[in-house]
N, C-alpha and C. Protein backbone atom coordinates (compact mmCIF):
# COMPACT_ATOMS: atom_id res chain seq x y z
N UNK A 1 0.81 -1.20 0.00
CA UNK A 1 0.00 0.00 0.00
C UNK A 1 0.86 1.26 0.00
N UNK A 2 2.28 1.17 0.58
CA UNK A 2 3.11 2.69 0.21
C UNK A 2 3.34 2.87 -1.25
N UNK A 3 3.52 1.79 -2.02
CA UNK A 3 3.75 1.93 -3.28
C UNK A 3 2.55 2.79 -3.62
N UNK A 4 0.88 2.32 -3.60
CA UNK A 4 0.03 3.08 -3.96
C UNK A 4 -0.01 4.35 -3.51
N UNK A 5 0.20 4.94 -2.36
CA UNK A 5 0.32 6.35 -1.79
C UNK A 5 1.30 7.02 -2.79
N UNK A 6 2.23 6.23 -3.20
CA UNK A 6 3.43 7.07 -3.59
C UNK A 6 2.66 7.51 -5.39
N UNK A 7 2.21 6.11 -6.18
CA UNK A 7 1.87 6.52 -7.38
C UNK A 7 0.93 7.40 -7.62
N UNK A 8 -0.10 7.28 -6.09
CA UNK A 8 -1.09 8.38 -6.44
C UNK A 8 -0.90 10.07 -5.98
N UNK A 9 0.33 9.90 -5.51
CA UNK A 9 1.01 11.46 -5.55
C UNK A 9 0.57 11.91 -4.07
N UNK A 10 0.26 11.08 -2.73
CA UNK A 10 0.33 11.01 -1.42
C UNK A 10 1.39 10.82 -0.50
N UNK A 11 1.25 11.23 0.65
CA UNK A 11 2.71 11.09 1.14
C UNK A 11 2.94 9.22 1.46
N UNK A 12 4.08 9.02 1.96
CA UNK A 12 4.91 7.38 1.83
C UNK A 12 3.52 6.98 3.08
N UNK A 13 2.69 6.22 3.08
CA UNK A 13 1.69 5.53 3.82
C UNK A 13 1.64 4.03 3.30
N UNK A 14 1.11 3.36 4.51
CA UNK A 14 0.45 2.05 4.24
C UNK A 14 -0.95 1.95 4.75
N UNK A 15 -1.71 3.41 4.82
CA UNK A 15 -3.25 3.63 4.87
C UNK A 15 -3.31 4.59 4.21
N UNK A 16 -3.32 4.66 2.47
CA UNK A 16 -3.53 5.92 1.75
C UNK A 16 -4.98 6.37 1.56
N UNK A 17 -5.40 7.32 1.17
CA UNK A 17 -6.64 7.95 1.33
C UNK A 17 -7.19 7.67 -0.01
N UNK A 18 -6.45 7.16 -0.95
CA UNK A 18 -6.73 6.89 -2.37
C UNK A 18 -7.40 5.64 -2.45
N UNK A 19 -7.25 4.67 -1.58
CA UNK A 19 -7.81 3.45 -1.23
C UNK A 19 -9.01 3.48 -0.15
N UNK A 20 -9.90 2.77 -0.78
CA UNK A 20 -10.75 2.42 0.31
C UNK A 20 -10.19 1.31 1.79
N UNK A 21 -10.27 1.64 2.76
CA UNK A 21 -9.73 1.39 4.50
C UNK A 21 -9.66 0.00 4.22
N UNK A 22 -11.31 -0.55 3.41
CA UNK A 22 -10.60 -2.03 4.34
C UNK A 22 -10.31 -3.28 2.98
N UNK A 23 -10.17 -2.40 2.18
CA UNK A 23 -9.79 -2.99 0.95
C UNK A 23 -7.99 -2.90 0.82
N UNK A 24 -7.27 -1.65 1.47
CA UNK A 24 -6.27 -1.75 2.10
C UNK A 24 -5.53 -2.49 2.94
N UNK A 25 -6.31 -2.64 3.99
CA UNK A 25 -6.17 -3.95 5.26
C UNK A 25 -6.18 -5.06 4.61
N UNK A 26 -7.05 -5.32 3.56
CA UNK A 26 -7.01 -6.91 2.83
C UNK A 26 -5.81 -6.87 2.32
N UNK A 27 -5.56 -5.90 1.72
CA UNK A 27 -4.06 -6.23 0.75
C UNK A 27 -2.83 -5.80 2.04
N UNK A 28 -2.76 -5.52 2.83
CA UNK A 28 -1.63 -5.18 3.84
C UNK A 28 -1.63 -6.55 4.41
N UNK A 29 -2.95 -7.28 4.68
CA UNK A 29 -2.76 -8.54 5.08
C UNK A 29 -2.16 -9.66 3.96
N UNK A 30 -3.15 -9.57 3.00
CA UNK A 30 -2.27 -10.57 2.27
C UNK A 30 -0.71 -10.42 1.64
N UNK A 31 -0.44 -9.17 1.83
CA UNK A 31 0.66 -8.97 1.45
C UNK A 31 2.07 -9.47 2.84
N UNK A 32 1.27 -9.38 3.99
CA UNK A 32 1.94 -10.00 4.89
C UNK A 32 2.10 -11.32 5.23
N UNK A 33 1.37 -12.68 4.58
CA UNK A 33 0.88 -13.53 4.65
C UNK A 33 0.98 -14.47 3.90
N UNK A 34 1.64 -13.39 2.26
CA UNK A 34 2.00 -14.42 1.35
C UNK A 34 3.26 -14.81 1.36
N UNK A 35 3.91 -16.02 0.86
CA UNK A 35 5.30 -16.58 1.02
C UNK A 35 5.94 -15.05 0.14
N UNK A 36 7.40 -14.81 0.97
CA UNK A 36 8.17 -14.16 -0.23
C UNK A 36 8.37 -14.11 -1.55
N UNK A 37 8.65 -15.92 -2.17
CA UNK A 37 8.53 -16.27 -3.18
C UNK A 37 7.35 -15.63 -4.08
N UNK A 38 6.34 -15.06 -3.66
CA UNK A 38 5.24 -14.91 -4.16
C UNK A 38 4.99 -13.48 -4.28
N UNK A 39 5.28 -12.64 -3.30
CA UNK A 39 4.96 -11.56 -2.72
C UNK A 39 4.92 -10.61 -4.06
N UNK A 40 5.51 -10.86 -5.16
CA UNK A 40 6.53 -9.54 -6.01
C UNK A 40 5.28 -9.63 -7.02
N UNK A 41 4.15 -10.61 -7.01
CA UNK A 41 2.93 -10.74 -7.93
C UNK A 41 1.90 -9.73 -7.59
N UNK A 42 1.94 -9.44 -6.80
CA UNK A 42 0.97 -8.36 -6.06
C UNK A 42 1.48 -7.27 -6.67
N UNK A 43 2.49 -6.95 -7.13
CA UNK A 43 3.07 -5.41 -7.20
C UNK A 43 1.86 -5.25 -9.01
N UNK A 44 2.17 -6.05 -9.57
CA UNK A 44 0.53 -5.76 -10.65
C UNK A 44 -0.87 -5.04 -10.28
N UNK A 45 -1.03 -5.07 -9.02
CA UNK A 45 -2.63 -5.17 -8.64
C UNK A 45 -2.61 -3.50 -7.99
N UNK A 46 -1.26 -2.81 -7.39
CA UNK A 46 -1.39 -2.13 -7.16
C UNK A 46 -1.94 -0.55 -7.45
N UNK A 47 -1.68 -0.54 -8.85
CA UNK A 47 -2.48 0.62 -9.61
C UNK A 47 -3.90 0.16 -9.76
N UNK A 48 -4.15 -0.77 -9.73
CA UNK A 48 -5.92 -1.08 -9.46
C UNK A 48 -6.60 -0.51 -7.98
N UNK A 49 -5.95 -0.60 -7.36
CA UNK A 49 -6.41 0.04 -5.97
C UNK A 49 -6.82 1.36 -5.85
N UNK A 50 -6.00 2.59 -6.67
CA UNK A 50 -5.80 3.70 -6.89
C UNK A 50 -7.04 4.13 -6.87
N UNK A 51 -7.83 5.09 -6.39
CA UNK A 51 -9.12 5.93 -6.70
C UNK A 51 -10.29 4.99 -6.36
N UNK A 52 -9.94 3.99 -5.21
CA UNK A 52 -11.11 2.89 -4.99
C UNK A 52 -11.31 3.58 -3.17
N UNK A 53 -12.02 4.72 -3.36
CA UNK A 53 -11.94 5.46 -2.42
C UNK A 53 -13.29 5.20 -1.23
N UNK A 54 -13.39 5.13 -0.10
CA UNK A 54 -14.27 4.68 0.85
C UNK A 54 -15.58 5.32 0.66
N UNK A 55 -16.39 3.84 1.18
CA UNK A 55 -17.32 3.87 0.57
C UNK A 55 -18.23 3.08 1.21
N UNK A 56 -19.64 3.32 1.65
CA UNK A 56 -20.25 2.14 2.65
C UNK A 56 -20.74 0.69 1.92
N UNK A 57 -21.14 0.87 0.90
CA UNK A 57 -21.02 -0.46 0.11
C UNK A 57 -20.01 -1.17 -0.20
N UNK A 58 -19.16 -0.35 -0.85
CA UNK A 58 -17.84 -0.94 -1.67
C UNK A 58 -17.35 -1.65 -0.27
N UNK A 59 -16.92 -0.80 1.27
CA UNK A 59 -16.45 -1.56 1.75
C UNK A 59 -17.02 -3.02 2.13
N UNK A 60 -18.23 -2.95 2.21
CA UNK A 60 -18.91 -4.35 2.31
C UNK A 60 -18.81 -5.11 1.13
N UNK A 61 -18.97 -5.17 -0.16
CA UNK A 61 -18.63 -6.12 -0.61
C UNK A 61 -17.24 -6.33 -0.50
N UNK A 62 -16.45 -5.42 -0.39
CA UNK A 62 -15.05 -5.98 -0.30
C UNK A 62 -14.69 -7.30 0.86
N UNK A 63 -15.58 -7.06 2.13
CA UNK A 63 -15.68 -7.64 3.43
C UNK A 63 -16.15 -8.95 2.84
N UNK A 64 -17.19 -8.97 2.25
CA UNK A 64 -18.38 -10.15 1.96
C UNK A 64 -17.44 -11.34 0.64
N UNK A 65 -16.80 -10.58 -0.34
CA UNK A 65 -15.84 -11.44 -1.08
C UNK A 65 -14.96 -11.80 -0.56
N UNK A 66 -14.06 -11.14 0.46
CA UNK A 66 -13.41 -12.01 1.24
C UNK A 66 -13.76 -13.23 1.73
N UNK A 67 -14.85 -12.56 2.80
CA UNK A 67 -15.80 -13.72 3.78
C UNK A 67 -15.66 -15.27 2.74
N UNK A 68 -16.42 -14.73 1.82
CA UNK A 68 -16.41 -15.83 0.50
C UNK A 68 -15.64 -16.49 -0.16
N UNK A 69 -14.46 -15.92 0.03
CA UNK A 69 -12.78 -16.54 -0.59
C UNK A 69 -12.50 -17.73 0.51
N UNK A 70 -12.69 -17.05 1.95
CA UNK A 70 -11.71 -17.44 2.79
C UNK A 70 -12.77 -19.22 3.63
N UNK A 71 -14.36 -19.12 3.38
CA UNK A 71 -15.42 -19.58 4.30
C UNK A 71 -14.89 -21.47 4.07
N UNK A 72 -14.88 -21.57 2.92
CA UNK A 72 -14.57 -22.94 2.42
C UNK A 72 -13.60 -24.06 2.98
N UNK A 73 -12.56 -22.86 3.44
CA UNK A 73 -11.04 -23.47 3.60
C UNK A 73 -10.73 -23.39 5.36
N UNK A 74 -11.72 -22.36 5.62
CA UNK A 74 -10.88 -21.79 7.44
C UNK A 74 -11.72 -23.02 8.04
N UNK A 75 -10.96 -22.57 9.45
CA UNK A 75 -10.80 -23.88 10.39
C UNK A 75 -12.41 -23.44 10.84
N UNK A 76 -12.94 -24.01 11.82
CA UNK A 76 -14.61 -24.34 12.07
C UNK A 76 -14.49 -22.96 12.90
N UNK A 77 -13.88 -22.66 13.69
CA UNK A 77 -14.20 -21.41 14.46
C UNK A 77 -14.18 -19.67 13.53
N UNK A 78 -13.23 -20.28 12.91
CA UNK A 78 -13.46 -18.84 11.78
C UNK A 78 -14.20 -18.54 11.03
N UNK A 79 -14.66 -20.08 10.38
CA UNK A 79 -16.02 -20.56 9.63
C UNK A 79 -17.29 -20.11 10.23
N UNK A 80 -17.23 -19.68 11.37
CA UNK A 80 -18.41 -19.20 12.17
C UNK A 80 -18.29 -17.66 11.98
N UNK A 81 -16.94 -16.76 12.38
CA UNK A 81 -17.06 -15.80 12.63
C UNK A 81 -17.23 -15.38 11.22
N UNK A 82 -16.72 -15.96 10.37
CA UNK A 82 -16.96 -15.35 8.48
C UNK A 82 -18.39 -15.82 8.10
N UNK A 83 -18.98 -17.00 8.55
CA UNK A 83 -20.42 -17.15 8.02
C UNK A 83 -21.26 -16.18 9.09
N UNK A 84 -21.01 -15.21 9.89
CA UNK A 84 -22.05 -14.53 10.50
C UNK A 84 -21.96 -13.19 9.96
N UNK A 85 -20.30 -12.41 9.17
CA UNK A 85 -20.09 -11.68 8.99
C UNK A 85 -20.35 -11.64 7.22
N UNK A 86 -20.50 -13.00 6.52
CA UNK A 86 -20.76 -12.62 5.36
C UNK A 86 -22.43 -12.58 5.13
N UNK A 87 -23.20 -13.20 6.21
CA UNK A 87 -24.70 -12.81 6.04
C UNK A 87 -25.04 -11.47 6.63
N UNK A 88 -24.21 -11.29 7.46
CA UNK A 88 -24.79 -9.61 7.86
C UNK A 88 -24.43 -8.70 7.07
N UNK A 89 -23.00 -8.57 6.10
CA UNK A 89 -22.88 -7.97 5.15
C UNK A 89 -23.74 -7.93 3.59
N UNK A 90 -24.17 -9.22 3.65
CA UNK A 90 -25.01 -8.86 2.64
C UNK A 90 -26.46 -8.78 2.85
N UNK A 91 -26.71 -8.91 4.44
CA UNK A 91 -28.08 -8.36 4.21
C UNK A 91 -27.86 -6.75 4.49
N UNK A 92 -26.64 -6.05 4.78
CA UNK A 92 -26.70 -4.46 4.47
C UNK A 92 -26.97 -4.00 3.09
N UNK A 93 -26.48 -5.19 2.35
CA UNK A 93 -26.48 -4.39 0.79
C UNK A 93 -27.98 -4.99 0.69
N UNK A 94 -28.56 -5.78 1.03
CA UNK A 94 -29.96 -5.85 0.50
C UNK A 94 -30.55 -5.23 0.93
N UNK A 95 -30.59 -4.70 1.83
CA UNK A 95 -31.53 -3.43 2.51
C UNK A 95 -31.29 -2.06 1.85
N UNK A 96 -30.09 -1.87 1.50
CA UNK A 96 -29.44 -0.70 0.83
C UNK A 96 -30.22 -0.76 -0.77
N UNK A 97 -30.69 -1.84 -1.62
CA UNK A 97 -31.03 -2.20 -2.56
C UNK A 97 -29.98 -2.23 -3.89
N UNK A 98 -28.76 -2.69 -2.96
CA UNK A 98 -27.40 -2.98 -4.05
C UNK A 98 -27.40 -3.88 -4.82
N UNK A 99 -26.97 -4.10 -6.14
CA UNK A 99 -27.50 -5.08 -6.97
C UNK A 99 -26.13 -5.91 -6.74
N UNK A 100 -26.44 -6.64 -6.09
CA UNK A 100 -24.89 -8.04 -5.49
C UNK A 100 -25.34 -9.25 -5.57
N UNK A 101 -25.75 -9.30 -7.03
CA UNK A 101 -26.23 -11.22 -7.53
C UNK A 101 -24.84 -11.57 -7.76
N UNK A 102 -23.84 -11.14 -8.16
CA UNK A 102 -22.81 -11.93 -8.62
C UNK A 102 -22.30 -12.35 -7.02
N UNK A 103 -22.22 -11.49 -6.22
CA UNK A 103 -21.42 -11.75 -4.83
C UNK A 103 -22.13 -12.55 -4.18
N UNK A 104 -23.46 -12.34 -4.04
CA UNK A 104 -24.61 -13.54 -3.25
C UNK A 104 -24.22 -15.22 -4.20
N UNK A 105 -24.47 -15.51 -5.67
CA UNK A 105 -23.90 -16.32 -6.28
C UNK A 105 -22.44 -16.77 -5.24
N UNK A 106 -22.21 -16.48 -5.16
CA UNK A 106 -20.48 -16.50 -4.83
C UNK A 106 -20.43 -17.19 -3.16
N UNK A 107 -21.64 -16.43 -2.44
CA UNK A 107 -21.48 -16.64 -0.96
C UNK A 107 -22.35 -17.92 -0.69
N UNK A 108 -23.22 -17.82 -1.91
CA UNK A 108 -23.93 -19.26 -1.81
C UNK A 108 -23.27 -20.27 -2.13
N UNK A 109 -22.17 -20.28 -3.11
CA UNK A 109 -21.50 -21.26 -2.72
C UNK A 109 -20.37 -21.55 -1.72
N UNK A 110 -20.07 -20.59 -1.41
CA UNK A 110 -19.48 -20.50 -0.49
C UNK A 110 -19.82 -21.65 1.06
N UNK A 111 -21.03 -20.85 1.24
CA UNK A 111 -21.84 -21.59 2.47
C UNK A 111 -22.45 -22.91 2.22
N UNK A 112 -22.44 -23.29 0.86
CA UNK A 112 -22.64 -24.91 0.67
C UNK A 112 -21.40 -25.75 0.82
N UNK A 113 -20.22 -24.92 0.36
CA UNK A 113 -19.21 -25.69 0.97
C UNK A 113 -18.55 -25.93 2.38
N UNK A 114 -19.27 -25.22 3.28
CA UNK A 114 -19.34 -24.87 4.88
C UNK A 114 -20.38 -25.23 5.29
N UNK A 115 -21.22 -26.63 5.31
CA UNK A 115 -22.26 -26.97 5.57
C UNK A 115 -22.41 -27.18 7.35
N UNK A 116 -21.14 -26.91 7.57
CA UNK A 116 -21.09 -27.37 9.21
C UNK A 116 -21.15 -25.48 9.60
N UNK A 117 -20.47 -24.31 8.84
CA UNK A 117 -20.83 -23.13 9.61
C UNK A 117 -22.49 -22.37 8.97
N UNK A 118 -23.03 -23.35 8.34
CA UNK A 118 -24.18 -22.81 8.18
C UNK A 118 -25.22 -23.42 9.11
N UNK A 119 -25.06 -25.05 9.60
CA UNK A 119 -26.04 -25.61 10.80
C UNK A 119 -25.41 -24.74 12.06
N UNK A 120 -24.32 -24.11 12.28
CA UNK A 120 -24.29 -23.39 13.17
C UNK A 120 -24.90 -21.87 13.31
N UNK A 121 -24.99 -21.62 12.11
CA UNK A 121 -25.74 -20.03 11.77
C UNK A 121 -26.97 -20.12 12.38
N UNK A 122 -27.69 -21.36 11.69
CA UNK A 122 -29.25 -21.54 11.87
C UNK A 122 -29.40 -22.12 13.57
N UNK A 123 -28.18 -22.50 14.40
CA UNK A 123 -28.77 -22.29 15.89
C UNK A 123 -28.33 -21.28 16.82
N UNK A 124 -28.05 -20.31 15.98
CA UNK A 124 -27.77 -19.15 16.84
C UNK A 124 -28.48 -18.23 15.90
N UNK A 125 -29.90 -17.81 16.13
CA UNK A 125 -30.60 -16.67 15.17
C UNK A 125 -30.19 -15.22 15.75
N UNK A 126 -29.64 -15.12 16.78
CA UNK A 126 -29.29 -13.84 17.46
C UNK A 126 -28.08 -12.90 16.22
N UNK A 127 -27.17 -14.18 15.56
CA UNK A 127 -26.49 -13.51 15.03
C UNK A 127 -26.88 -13.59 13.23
N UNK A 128 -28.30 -13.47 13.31
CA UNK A 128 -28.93 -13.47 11.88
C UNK A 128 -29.30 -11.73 12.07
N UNK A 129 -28.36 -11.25 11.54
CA UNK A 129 -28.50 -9.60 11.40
C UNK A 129 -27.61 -8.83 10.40
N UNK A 130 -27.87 -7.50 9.67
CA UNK A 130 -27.11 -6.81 8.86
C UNK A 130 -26.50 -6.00 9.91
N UNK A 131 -25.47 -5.45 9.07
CA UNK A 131 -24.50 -4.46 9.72
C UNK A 131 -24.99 -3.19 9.82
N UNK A 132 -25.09 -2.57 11.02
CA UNK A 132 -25.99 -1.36 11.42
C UNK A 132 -25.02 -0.35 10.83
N UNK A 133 -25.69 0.91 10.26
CA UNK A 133 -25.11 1.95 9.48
C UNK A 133 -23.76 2.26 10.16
N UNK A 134 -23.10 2.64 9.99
CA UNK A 134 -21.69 3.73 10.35
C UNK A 134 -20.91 2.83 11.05
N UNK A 135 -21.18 1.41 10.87
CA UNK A 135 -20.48 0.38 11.22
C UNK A 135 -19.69 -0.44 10.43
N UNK A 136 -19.55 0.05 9.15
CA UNK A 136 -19.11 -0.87 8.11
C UNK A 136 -17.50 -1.34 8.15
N UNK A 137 -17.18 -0.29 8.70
CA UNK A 137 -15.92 0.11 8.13
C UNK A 137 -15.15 -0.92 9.64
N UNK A 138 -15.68 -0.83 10.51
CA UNK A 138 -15.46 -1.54 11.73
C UNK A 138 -15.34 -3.17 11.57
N UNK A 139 -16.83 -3.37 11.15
CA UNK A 139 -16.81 -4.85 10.82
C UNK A 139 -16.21 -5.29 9.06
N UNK A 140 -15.81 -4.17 8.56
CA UNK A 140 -15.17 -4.91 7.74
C UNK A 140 -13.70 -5.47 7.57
N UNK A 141 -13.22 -4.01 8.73
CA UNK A 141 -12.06 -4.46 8.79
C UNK A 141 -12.01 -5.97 9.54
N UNK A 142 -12.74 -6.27 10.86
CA UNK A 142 -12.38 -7.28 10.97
C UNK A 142 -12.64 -8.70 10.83
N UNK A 143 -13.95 -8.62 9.50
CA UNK A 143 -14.34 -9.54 8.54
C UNK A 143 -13.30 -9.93 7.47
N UNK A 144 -12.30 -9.20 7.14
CA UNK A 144 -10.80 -9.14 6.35
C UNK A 144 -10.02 -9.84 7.05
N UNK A 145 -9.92 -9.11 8.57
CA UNK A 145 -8.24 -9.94 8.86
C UNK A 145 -8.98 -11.51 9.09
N UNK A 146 -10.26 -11.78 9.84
CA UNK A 146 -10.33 -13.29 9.81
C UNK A 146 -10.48 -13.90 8.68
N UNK A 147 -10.59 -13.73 7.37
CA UNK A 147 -10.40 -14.18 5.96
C UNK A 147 -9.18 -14.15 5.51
N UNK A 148 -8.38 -13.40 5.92
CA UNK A 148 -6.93 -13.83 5.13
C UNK A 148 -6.17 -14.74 6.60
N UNK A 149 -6.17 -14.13 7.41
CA UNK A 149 -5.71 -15.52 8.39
C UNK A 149 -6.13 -16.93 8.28
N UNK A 150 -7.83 -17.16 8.02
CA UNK A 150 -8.39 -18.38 7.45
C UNK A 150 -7.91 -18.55 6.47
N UNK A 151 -7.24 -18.31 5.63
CA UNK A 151 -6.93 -18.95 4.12
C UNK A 151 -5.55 -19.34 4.58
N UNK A 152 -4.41 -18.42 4.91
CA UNK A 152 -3.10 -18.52 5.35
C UNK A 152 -2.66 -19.36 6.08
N UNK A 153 -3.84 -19.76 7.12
CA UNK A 153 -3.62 -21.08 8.14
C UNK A 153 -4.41 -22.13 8.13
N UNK A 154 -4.55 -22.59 6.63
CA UNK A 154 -6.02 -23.28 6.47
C UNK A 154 -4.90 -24.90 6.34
N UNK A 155 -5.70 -25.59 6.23
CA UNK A 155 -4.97 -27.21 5.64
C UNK A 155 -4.62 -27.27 4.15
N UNK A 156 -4.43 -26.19 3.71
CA UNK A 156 -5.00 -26.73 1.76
C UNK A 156 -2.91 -26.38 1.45
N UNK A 157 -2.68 -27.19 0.37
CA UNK A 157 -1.52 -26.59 -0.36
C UNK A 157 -1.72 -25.39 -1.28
N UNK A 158 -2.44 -24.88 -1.43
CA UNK A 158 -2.42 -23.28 -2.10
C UNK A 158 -2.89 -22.44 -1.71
N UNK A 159 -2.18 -21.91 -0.42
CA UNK A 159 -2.43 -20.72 0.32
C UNK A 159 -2.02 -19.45 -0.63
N UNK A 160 -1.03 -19.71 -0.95
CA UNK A 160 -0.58 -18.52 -1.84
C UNK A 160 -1.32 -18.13 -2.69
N UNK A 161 -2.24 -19.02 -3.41
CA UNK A 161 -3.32 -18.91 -4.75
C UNK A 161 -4.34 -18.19 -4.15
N UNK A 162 -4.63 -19.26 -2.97
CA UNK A 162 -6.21 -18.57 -2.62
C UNK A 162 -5.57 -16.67 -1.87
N UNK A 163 -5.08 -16.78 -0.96
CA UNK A 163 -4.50 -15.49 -0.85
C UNK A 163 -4.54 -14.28 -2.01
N UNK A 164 -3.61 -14.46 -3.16
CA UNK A 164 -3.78 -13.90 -3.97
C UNK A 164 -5.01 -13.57 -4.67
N UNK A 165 -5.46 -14.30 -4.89
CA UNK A 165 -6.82 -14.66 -5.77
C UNK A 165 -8.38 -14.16 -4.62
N UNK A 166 -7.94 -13.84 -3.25
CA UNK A 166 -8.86 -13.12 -2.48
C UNK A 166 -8.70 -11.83 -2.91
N UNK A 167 -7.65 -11.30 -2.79
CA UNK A 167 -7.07 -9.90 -3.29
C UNK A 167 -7.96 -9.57 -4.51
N UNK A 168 -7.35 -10.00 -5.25
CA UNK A 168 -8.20 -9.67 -6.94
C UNK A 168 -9.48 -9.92 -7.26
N UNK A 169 -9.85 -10.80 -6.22
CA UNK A 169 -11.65 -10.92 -6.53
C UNK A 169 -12.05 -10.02 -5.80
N UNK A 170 -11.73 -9.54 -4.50
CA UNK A 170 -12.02 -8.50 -3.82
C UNK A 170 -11.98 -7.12 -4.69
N UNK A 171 -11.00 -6.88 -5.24
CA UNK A 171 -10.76 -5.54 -6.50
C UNK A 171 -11.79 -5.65 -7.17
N UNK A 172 -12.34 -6.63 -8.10
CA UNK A 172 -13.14 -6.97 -8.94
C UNK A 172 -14.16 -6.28 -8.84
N UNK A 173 -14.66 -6.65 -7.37
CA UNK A 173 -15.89 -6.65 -6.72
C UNK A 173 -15.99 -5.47 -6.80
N UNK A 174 -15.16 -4.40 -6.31
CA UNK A 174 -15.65 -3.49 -6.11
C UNK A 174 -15.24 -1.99 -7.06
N UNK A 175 -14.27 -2.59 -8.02
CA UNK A 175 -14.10 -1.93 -9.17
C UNK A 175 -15.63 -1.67 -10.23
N UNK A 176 -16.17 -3.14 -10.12
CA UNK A 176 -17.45 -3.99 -10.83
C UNK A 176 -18.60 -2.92 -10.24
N UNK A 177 -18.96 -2.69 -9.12
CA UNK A 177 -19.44 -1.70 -8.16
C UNK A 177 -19.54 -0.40 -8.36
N UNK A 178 -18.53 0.19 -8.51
CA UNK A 178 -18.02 1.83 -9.02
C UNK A 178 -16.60 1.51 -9.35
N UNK A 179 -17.48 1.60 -11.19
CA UNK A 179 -16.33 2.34 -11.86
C UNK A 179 -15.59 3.60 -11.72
N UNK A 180 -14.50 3.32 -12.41
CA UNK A 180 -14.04 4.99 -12.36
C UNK A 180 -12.87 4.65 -13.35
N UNK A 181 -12.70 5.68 -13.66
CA UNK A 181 -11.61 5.63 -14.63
C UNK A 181 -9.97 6.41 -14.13
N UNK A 182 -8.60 5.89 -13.96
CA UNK A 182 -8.06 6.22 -12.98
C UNK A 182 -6.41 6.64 -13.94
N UNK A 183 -6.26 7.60 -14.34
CA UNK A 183 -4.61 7.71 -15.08
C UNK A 183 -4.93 6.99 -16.12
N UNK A 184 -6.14 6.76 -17.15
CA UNK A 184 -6.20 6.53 -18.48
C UNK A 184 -6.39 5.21 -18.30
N UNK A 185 -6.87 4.79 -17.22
CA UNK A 185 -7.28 3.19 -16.87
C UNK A 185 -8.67 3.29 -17.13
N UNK A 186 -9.00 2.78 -18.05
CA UNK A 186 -10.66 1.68 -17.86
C UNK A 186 -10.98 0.51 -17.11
N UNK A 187 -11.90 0.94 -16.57
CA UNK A 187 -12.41 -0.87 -15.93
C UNK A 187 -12.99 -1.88 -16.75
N UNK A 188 -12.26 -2.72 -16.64
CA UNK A 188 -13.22 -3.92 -16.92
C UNK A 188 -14.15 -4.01 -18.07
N UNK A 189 -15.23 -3.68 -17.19
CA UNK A 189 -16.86 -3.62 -17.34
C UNK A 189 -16.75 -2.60 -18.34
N UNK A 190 -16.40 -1.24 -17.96
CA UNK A 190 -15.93 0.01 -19.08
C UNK A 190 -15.85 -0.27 -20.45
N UNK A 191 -14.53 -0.58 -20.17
CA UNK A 191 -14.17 -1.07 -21.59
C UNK A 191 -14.79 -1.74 -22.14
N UNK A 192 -14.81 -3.53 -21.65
CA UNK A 192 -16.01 -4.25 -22.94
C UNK A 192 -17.29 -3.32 -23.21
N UNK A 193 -17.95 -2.40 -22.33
CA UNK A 193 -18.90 -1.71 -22.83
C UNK A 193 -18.30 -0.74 -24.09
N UNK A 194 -17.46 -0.49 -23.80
CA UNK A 194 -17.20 0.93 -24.92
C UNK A 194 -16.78 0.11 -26.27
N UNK A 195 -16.19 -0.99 -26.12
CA UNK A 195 -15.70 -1.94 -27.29
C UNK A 195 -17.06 -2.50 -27.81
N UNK A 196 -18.22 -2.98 -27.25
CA UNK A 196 -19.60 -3.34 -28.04
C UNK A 196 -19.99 -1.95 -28.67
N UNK A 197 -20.08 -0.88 -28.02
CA UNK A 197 -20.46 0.14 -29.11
C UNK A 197 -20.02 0.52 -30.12
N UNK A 198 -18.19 0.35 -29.92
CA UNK A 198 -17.47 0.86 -31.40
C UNK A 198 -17.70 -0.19 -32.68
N UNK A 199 -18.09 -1.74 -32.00
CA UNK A 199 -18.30 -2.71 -32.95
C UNK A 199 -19.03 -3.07 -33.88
């Protein structure tokens, strides 16, 4: 994240203001988390971050794709704290009336592959709730660090993949969310749109 402070013309930080808070924390974590060998792959993703500026949705899906990266693989106790934090995050965006079929897709499978932290969801209804306003940023940060710790200390041989690959689906998400166009960068979505019209 100092690299991003620095390209976006901010002072040397590893909480730049150009980034959204807890989309930062995801990548400060995984960047702490991934083997060395690996680490120098991330330096790609960093101008994607740029102008992904805070935001009460964006930070929740960022929270909720994590939740969703990490639910499959973490040990049963984390599997709890990420299956309570990825249903309360997305019932904020459903109340908000955010259009998050691709991320719900995503968490549903998620929670079919966690069939043991979803019979635990359904006997504790106390923690069947969305995230109360001006709270996002709170529970997302720490819906992040238990998703990249669950992946990092999980049983699987590709921590490094899933790690990485939380990072960039997390960007996705919320690039996919609000566009913007950043130093002559198009998103994604942008572009193939502007490429069907010239065609």
């Amino acid at each position: 994240m100092e690299f991003a402070s620095y390209l976006a013309g901010e002072r040397w930080s590893d909480h730049p203001a150009c980034t959204d808070p807890v989309l930062a924390a995801l990548a400060r974590a995984v960047n702490d988390l991934v083997s060395d060998t690996r680490r120098q792959e991330l330096l790609t993703d960093v101008p994607r971050v740029i102008g992904l500026t805070p935001d009460a949705a964006g930070t929740l899906r960022v929270a909720a794709s994590a939740a969703a990266s990490a639910l499959p693989v973490s040990s049963m106790h984390r599997q709890h704290a990420l299956a309570v934090g990825l249903r309360a995050a997305l019932g904020a965006l459903d109340e908000w009336g955010e259009d998050a079929a691709g991320l719900r897709a995503r968490a549903d499978a998620a929670f079919a592959a966690a069939p043991g932290a979803v019979e635990w969801l359904a006997r504790h209804s106390e923690f069947n709730t969305s995230i109360p306003a001006g709270r996002q940023e709170r529970a997302g940060l720490e819906i992040v660090r238990v998703a990249a710790c669950g992946i990092a200390e999980a049983c699987v041989w590709d921590a490094d993949d899933r790690l990485i690959a939380m990072l960039r689906t997390a960007i996705d998400e919320i690039e996919y969310a609000r566009p913007v166009q950043v130093q002559g960068r198009i998103p994604v979505q942008e572009a193939s749109r502007e490429a069907s019209v010239t065609a």
